[in-house]
Protein backbone atom coordinates (compact mmCIF):
# COMPACT_ATOMS: atom_id res chain seq x y z
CA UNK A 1 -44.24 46.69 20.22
CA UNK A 2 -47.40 46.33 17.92
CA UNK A 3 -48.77 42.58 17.42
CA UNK A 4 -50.50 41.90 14.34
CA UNK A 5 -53.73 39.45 13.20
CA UNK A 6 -51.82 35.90 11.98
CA UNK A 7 -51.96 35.68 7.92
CA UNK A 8 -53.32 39.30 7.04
CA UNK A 9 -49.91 40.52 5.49
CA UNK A 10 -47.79 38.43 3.50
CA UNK A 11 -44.60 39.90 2.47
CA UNK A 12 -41.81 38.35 0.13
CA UNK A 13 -38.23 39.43 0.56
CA UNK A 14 -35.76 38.54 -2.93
CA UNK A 15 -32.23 39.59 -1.59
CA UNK A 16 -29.84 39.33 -4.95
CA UNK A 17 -26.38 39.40 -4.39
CA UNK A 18 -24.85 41.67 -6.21
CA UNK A 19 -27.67 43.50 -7.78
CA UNK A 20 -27.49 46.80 -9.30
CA UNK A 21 -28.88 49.27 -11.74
CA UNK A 22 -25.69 49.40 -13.74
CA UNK A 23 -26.61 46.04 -15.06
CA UNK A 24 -30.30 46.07 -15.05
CA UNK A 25 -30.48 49.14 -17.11
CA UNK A 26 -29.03 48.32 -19.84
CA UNK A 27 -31.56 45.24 -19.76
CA UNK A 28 -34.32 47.34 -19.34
CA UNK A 29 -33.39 49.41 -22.63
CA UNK A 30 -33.47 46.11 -24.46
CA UNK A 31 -36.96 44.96 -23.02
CA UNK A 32 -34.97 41.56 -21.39
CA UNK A 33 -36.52 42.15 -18.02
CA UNK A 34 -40.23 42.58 -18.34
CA UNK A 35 -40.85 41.89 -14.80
CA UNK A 36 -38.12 44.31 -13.10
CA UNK A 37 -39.92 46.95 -15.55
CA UNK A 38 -43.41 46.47 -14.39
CA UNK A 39 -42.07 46.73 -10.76
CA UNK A 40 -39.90 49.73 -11.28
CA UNK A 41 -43.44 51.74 -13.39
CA UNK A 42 -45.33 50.46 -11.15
CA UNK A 43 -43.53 50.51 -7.55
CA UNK A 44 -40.74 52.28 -6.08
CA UNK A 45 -37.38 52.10 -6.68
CA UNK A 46 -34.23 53.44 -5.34
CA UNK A 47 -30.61 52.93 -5.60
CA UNK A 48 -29.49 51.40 -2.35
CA UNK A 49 -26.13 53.09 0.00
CA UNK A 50 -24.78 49.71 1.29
CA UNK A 51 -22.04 49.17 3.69
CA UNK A 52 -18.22 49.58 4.45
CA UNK A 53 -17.16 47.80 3.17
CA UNK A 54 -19.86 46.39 0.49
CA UNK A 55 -19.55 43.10 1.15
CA UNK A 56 -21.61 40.04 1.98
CA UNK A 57 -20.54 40.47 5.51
CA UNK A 58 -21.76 42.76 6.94
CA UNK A 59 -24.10 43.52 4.27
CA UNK A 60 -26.56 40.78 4.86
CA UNK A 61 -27.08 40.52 8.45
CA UNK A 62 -27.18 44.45 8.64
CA UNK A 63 -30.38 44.29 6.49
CA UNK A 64 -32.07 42.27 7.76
CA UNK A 65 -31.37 43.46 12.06
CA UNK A 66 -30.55 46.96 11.49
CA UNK A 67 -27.73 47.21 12.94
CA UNK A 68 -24.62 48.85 12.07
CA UNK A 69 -21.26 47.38 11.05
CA UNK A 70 -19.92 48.85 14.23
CA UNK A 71 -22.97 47.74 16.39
CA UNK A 72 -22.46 44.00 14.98
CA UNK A 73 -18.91 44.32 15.81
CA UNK A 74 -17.70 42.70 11.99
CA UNK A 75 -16.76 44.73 9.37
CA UNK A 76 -15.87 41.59 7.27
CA UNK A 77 -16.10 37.98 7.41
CA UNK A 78 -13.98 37.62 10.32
CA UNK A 79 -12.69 39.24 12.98
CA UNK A 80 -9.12 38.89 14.34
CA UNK A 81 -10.04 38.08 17.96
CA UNK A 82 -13.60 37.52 17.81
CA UNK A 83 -12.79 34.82 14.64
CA UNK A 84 -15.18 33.58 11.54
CA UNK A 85 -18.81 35.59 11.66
CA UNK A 86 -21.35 32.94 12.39
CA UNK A 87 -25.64 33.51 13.54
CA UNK A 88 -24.66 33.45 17.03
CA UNK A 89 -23.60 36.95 16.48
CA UNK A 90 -26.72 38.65 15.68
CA UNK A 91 -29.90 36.33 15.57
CA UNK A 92 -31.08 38.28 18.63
CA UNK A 93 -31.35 41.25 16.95
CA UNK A 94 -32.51 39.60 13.52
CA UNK A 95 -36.01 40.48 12.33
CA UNK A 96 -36.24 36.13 11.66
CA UNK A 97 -35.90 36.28 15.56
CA UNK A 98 -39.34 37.80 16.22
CA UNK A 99 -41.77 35.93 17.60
CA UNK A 100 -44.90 38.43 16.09
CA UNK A 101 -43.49 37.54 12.59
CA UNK A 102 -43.86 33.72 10.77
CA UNK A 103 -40.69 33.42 8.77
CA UNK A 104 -39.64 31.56 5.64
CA UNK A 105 -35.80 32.35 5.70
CA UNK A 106 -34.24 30.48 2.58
CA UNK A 107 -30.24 31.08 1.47
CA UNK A 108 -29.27 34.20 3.78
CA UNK A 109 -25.39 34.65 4.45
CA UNK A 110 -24.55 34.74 7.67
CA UNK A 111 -27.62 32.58 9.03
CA UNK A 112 -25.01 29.48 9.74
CA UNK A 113 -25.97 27.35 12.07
CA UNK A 114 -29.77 27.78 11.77
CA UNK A 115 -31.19 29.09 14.90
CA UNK A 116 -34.89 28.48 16.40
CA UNK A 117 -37.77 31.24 15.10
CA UNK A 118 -41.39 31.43 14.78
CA UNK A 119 -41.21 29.88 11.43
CA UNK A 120 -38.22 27.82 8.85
CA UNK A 121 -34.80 28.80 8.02
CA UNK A 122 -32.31 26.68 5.47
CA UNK A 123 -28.96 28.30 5.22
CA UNK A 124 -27.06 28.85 2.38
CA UNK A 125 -23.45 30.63 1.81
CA UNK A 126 -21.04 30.19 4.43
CA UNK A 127 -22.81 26.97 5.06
CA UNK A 128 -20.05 24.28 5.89
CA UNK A 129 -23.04 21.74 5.69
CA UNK A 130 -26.39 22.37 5.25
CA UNK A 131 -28.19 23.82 8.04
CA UNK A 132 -32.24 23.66 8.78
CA UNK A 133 -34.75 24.83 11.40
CA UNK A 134 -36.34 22.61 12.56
CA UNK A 135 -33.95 19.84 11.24
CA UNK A 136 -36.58 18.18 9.86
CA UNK A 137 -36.47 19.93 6.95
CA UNK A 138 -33.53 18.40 5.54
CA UNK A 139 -36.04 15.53 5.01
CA UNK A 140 -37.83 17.20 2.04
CA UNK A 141 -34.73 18.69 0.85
CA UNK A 142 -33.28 16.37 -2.05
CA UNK A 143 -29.49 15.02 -1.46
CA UNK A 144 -28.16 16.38 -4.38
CA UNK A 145 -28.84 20.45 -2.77
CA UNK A 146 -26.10 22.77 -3.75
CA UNK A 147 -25.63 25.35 -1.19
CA UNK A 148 -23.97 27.43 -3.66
CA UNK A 149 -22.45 26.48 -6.14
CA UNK A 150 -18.56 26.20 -7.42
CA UNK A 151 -19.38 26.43 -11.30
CA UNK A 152 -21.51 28.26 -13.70
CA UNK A 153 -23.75 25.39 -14.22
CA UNK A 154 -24.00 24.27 -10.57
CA UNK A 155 -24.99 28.25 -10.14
CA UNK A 156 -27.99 27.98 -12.35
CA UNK A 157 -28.86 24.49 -10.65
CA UNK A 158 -28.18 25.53 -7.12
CA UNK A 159 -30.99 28.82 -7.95
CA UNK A 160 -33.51 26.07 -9.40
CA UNK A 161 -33.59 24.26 -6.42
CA UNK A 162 -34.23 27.40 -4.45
CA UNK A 163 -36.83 28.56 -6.53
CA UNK A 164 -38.82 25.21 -6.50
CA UNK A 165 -38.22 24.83 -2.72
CA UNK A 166 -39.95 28.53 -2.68
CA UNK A 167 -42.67 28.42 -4.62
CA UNK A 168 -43.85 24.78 -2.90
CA UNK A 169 -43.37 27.08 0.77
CA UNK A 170 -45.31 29.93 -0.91
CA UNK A 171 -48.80 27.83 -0.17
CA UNK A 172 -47.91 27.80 3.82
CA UNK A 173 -48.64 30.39 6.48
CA UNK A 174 -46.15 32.92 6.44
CA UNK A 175 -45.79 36.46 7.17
CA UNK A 176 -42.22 37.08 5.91
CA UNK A 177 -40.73 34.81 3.24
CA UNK A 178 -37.22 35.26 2.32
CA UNK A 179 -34.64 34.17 -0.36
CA UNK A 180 -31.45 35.66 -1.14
CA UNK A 181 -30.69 34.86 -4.85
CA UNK A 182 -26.82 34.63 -5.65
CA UNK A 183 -26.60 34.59 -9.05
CA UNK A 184 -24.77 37.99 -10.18
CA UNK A 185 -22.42 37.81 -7.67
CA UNK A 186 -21.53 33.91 -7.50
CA UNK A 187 -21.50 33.98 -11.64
CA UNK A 188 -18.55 37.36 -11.37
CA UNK A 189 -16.32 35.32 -9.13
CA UNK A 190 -15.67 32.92 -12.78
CA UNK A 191 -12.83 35.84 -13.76
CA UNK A 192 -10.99 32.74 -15.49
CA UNK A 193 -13.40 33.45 -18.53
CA UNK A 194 -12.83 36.63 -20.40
CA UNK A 195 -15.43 39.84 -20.03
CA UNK A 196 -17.89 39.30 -22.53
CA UNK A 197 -18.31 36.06 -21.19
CA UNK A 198 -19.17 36.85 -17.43
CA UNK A 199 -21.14 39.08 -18.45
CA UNK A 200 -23.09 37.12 -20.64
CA UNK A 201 -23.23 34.80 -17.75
CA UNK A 202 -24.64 38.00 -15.27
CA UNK A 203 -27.13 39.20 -17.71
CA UNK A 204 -28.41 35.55 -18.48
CA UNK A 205 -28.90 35.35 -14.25
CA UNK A 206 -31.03 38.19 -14.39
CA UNK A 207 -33.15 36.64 -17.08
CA UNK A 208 -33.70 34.00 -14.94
CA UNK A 209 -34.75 36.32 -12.04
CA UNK A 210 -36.81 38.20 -14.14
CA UNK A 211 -38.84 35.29 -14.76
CA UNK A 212 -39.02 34.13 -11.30
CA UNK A 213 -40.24 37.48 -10.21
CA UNK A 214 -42.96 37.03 -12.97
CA UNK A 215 -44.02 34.06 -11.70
CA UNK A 216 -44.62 35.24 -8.32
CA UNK A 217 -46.34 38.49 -9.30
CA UNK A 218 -48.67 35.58 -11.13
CA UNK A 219 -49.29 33.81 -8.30
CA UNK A 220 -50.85 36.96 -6.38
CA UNK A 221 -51.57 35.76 -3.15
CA UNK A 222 -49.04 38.00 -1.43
CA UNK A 223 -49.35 41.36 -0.64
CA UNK A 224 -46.46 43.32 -1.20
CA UNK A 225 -42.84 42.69 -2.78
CA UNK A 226 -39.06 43.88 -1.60
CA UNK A 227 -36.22 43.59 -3.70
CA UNK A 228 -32.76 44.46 -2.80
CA UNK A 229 -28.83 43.65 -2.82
CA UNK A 230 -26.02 43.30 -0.34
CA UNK A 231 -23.55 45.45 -3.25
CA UNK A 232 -23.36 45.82 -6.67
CA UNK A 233 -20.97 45.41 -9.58
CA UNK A 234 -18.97 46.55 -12.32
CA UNK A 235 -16.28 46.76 -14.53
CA UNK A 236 -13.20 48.84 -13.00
CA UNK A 237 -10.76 50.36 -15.33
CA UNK A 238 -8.16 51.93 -13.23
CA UNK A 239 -6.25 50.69 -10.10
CA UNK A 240 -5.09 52.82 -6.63
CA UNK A 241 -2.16 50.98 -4.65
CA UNK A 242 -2.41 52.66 -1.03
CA UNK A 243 1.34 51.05 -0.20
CA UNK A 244 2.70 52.47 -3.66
CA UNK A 245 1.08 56.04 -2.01
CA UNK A 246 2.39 56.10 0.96
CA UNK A 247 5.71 55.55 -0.05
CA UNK A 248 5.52 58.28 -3.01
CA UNK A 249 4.29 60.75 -0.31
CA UNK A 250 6.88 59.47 2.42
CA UNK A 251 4.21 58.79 5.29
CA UNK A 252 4.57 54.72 5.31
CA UNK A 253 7.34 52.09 3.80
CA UNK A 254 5.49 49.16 3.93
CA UNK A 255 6.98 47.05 1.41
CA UNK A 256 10.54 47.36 2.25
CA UNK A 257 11.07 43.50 2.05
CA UNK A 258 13.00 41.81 -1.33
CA UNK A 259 10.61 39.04 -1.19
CA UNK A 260 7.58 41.73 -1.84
CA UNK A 261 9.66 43.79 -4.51
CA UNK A 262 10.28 40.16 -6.34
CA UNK A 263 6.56 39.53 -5.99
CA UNK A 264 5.43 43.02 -7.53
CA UNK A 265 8.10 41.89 -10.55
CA UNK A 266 6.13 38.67 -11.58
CA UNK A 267 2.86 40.05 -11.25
CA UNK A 268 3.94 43.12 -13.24
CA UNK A 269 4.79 40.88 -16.17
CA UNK A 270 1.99 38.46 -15.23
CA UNK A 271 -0.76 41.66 -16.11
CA UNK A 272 2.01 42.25 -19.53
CA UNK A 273 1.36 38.32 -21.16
CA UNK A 274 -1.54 36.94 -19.87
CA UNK A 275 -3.40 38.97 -22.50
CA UNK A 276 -0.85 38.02 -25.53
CA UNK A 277 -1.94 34.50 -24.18
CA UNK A 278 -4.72 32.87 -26.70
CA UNK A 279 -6.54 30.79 -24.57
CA UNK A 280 -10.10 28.99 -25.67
CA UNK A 281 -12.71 30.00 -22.86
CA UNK A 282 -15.56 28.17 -23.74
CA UNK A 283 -13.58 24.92 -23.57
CA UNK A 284 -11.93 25.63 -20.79
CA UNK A 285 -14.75 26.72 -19.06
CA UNK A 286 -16.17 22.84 -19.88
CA UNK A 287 -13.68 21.31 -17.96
CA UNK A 288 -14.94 20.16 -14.41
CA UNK A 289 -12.00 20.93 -11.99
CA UNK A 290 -11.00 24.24 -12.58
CA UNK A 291 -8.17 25.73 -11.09
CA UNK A 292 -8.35 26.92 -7.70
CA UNK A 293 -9.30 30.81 -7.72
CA UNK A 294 -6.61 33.39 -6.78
CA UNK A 295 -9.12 35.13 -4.82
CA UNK A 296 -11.82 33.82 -1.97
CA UNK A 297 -14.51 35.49 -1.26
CA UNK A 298 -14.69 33.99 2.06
CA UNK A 299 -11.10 34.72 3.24
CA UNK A 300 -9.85 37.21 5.50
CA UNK A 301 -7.69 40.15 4.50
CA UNK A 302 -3.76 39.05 5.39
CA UNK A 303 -4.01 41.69 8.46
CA UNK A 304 -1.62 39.43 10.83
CA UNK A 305 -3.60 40.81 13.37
CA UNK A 306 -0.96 38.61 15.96
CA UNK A 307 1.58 41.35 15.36
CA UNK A 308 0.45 44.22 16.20
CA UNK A 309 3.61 46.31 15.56
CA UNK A 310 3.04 45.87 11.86
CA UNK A 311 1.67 48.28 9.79
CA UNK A 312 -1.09 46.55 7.20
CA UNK A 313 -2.72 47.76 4.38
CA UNK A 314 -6.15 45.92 2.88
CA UNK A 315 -8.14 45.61 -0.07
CA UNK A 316 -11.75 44.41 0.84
CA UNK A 317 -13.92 44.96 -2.07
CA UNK A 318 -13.93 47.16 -5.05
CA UNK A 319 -13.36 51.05 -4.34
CA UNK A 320 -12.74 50.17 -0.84
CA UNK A 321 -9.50 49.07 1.21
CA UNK A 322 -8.54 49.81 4.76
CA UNK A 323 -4.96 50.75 6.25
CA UNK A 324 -4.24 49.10 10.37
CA UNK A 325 -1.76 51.16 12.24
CA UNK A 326 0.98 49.74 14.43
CA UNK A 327 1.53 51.25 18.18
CA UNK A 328 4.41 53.29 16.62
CA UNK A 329 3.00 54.38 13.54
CA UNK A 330 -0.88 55.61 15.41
CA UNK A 331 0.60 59.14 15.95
CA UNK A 332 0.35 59.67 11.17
CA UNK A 333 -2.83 58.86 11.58
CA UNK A 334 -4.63 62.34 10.88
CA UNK A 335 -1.59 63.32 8.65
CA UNK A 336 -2.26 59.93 6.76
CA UNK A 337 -6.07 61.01 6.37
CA UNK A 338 -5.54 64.74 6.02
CA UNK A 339 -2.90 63.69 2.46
CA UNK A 340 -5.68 61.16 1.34
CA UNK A 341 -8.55 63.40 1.38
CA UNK A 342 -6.15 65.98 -0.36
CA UNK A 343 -5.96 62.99 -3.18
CA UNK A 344 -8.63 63.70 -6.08
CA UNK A 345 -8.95 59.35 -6.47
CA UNK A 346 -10.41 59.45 -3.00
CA UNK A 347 -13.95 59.76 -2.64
CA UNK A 348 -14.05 59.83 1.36
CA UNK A 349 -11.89 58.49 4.66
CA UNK A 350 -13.65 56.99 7.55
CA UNK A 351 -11.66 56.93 10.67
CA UNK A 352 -12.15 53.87 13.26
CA UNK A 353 -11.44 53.20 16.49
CA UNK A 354 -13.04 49.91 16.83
CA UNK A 355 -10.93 47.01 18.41
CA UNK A 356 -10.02 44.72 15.36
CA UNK A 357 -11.31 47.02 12.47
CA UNK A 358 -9.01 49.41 10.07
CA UNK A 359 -7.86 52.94 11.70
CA UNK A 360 -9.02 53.95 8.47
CA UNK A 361 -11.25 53.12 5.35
CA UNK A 362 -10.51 54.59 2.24
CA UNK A 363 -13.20 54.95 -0.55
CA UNK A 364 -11.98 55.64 -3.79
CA UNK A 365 -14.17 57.03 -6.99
CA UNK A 366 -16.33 55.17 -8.67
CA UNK A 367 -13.69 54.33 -11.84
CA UNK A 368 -10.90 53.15 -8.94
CA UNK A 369 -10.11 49.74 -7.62
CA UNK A 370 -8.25 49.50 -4.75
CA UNK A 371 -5.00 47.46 -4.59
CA UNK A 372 -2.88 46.74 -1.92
CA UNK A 373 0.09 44.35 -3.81
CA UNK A 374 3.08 44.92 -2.75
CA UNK A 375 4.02 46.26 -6.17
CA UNK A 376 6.12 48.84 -7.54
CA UNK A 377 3.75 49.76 -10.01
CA UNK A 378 0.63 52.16 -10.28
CA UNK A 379 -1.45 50.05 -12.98
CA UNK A 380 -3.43 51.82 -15.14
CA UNK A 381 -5.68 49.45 -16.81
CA UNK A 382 -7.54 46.73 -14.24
CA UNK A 383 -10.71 46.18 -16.77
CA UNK A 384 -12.08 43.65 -13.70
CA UNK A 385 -15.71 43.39 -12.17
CA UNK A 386 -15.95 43.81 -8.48
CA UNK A 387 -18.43 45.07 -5.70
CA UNK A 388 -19.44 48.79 -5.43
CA UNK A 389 -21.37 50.95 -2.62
CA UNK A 390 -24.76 50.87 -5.04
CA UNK A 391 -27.00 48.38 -4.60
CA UNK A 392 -30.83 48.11 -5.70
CA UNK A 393 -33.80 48.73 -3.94
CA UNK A 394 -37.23 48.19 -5.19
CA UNK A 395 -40.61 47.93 -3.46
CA UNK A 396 -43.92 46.67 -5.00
CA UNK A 397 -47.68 45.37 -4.04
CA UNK A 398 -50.99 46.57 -2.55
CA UNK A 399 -49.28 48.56 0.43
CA UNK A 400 -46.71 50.37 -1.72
CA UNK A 401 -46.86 53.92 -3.74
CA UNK A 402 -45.22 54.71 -7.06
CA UNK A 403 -42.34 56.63 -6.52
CA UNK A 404 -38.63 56.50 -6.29
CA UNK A 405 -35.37 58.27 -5.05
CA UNK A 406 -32.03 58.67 -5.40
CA UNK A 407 -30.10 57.10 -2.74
CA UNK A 408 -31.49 54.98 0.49
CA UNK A 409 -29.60 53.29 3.09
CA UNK A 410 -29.34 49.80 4.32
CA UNK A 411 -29.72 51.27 7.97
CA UNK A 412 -33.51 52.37 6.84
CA UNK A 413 -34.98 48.15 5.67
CA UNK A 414 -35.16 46.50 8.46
CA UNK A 415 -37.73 49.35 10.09
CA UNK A 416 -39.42 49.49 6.81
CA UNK A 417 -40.16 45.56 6.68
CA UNK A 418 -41.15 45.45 10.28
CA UNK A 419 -43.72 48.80 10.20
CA UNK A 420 -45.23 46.66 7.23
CA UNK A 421 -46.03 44.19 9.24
CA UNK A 422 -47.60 46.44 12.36
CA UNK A 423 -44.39 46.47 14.20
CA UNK A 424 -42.72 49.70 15.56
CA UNK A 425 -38.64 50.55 14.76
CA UNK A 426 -36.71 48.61 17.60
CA UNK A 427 -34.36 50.68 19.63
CA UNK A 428 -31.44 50.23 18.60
CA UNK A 429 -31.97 50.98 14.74
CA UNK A 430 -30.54 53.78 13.71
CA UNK A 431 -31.98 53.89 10.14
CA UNK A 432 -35.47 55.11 9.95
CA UNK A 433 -39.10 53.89 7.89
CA UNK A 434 -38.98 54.54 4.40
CA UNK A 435 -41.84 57.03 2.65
CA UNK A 436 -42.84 54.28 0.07
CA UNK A 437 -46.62 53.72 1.99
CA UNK A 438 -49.86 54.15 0.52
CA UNK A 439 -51.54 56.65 2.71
């Protein structure tokens, strides 16, 4: 492995969650984000394959080690034996870990608890407390930090903080300083307000990026820029209900139960009235203890993993769900995957064999969300924001050529940061170093 000279290369690392072209775009056209422009004319820029699912686990810790969802063993947030993803699973293969690089690591999911490195680290989602190496650092860390943030204002507060706490580390000695910006993705999640609202909300957060980023191209005492996302986002307008399939095609009877056929009733005429329902947004968006969301990020598809005679079907995020086979029902697998690929709605079916992860994903188009309600209705009209396989990538600074591409992958940043910095590919990645160097 190739050492480098202490202080020569500086390199900042903005991970946004959520962050994607679709939004940005539009932005652009409208000359709202004068920064991500310069950056985009005057770096390289790509639109970013993320992982299976696209979610913040795996997505975060597989950028920044290299590995593979099936190398780090989670495919999600937790695993049914292993239990709740934590930094004990793959700080050893984290590029924070190594001891050539300095590290600033600020707000990184999956980094709970802190662990030692040549350098800081303050966690941030999936933080039960706050979390700081060395633990001194909670000492200059003010007592009213949000680690993330439960509503729209506390958002915008909880990036603030961040961004003060960044710019004060940005005079230390650091060859890597990181800072994973949640504001797309944490501002979706408020689906109690109605569309144009959220994404008022989205497009406001990347103002506020924008600026940041301008700010730090100001301060030029850094040599070269990365920008990326764990996903990205957008507005889904039809629905695909794997159970409802597999019944229609007679491979799987999943929802035999009265209980689930009563459930797929209410939330049939749930979808019917809530829009007839006038309901004023902005004032019910002012009051403090809103009602506890239908949906946690940080919860674990209902896979019962205990029984594993069951048959389960799961929706992880956006276009992507995954079906678990029971003993008895393993022998339909190829059938199962042989009628889906058949289906124009599916983009591609990844078979597993993976101990605790789906026999099979299932990646719809781009216009389908996947559903797995135990309903007894196809709907057509979702109209609901969720993740996606297309993330941003964007590279800028002394080091880095104009250019850009169509499609990298997650599996190729990790080497790319590290042969910045004088440091060969480690074995294990399978991704490979970007073409984005000056020669």
């Amino acid at each position: 492995m190739a050492l480098i000279w202490w202080s020569l290369i500086k390199v900042i690392i903005l991970g946004i969650d959520g962050g994607c072209f679709d939004h940005i775009i539009p932005l652009l056209k409208r000359n709202l984000l004068p920064n991500f422009e310069k950056i985009i004319k005057n770096g390289f820029s790509a639109k970013l394959h993320v992982t299976i699912p696209p979610a913040t686990i795996p997505s975060w810790p597989c950028l920044f080690s290299g590995l593979t969802p099936e190398q780090l063993g989670y495919y999600w947030f937790d695993h049914p034996k292993k239990g709740l993803f934590n930094s004990h699973i793959w700080q050893e293969q984290s590029i924070f870990s190594l001891k050539e690089l300095k590290s600033f690591v600020l707000n990184v999911p999956g980094t709970y608890p802190a662990w030692k490195i040549n350098g800081e680290m303050i966690t941030g989602m999936m933080s039960p407390s706050l979390s700081c190496f060395p633990a001194e650092l909670k000492f200059i860390i003010k007592k009213n930090w949000i680690i993330s943030g439960k509503t729209i204002l506390e958002c915008f507060k909880a990036f603030n903080m961040k961004k003060r706490l960044f710019f004060r580390k940005l005079r230390e000695d650091f060859n890597i300083m990181t800072y994973v910006i949640r504001l797309p993705d944490s501002l979706s999640h408020h689906t109690h307000l109605n569309r144009e609202l959220v994404s008022n909300y989205v497009n406001l957060g990347y103002k506020k990026i924008d600026e940041f980023i301008g700010e730090l191209i100001k301060e030029n005492d850094f040599h070269n820029l990365f920008i990326f996302s764990d996903h990205g986002l957008k507005y889904y307008n039809y629905e695909f209900n794997l159970s409802r399939w597999l019944e229609k095609n007679g491979l799987l009877f999943i929802n035999k139960s009265k209980r689930g056929k009563l459930y797929s009733l209410i939330t049939r005429f749930y979808d019917i009235f809530r829009p007839l329902v006038k309901i004023d947004y902005k004032k019910y968006h002012n009051i403090k203890k809103l009602s506890k969301k239908i949906k946690n990020e940080n919860k674990s598809p209902k896979m019962n993993s205990n029984n594993k005679n069951q048959t389960k079907v799961s929706n992880f995020v956006g276009n992507v769900g995954g079906l678990f086979l029971s003993s008895q029902d393993k022998n339909k697998k190829k059938i199962i995957r042989n009628e889906l690929e058949k289906d124009k709605r599916i983009k591609a079916v990844k078979s597993s064999d993976i101990d605790g992860f789906p026999d099979l994903f299932i990646i719809l188009k781009d216009e389908y969300l996947f559903n797995h309600k135990p309903s007894l209705f196809i709907i057509g009209g979702k109209n609901s924001i969720d993740h996606t396989q297309r993330g941003i990538f964007l590279a800028y600074g002394k080091d880095i050529k104009k250019g850009n591409s169509d499609m990298v992958s997650y599996k190729d940043i990790a080497p790319t940061i590290l042969k910045l910095n004088g440091i060969d590919k480690l074995d294990y990645m399978k991704g490979k170093v970007l073409d984005i160097f000056k020669k």
